[in-house]
Protein backbone atom coordinates (compact mmCIF):
# COMPACT_ATOMS: atom_id res chain seq x y z
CA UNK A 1 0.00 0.00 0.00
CA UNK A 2 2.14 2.92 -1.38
CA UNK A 3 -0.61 5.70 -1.26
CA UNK A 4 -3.39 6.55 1.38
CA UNK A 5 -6.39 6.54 -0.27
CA UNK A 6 -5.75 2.72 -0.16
CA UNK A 7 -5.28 2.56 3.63
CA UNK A 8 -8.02 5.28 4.31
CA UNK A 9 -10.55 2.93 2.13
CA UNK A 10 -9.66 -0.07 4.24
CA UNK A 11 -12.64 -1.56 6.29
CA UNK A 12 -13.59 -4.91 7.96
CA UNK A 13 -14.11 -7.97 5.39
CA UNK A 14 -12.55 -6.09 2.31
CA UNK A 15 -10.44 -8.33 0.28
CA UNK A 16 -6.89 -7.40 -0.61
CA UNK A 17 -4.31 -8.84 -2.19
CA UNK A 18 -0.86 -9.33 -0.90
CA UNK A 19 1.78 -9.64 -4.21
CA UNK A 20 5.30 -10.18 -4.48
CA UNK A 21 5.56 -13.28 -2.00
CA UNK A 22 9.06 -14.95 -2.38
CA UNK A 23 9.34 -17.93 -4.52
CA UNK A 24 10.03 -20.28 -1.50
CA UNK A 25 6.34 -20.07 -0.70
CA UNK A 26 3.94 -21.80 -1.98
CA UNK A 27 2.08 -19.16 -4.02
CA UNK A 28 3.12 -15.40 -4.84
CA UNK A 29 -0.23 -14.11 -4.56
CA UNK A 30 -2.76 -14.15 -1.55
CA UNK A 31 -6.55 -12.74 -1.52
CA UNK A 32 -7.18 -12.39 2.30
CA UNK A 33 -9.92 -10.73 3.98
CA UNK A 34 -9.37 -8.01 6.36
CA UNK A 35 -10.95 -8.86 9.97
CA UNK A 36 -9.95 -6.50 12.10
CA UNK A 37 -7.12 -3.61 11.59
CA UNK A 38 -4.65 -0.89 13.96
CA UNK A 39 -3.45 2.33 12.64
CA UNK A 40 -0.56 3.85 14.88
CA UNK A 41 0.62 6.96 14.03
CA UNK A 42 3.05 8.92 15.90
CA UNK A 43 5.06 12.23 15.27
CA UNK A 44 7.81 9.80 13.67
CA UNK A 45 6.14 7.00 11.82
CA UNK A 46 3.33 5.13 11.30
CA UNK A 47 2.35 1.64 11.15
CA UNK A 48 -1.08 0.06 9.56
CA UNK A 49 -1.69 -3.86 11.41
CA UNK A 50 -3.92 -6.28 9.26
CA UNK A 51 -5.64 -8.76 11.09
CA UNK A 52 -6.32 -11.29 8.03
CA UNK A 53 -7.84 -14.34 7.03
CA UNK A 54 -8.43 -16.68 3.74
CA UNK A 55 -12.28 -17.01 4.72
CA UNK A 56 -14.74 -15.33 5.69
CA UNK A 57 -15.91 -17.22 9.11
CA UNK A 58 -19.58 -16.48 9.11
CA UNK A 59 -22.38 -15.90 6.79
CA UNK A 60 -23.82 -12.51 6.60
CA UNK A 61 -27.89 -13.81 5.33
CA UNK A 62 -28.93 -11.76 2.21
CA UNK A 63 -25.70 -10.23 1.61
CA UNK A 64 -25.23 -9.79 -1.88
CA UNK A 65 -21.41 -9.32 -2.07
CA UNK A 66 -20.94 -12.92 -0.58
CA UNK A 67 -24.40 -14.63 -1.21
CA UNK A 68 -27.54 -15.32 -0.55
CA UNK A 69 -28.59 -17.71 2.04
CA UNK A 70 -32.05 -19.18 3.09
CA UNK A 71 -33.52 -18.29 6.42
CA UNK A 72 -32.12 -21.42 8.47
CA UNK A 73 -28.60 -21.22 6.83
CA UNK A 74 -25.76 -19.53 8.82
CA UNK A 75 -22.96 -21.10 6.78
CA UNK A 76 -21.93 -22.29 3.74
């Protein structure tokens, strides 16, 4: 994240994609989901914390980003 539109746009269960992984891994590219974040910004520096996963854990019902789900599903 080189500019700070991207970190002011950040919010809980965005995607984003993490590039430029070193070859030893076993992919270079990761789509994570953001589930929680810190910002800490002092007179010096600042740091942005990603709290990240590869899922999201829950199902939000009648969400049209991730799905539609009937009244008695919570998961998929």
């Amino acid at each position: 994240m080189q500019d700070w539109a991207n970190v002011l746009n950040i919010d809980i269960w965005r995607m984003i994609r993490i590039t430029g992984l070193p070859s030893s891994e076993q992919v270079t590219t990761l789509d994570l989901y953001i589930e929680g974040f810190e910002i800490d910004i002092t007179p010096d520096s600042w740091a942005l914390i990603l709290d990240t996963s590869m899922a999201i854990p829950f199902c939000v019902l009648n969400d049209s980003t991730r799905g539609v789900c009937g009244a008695s599903v919570v998961a998929w």
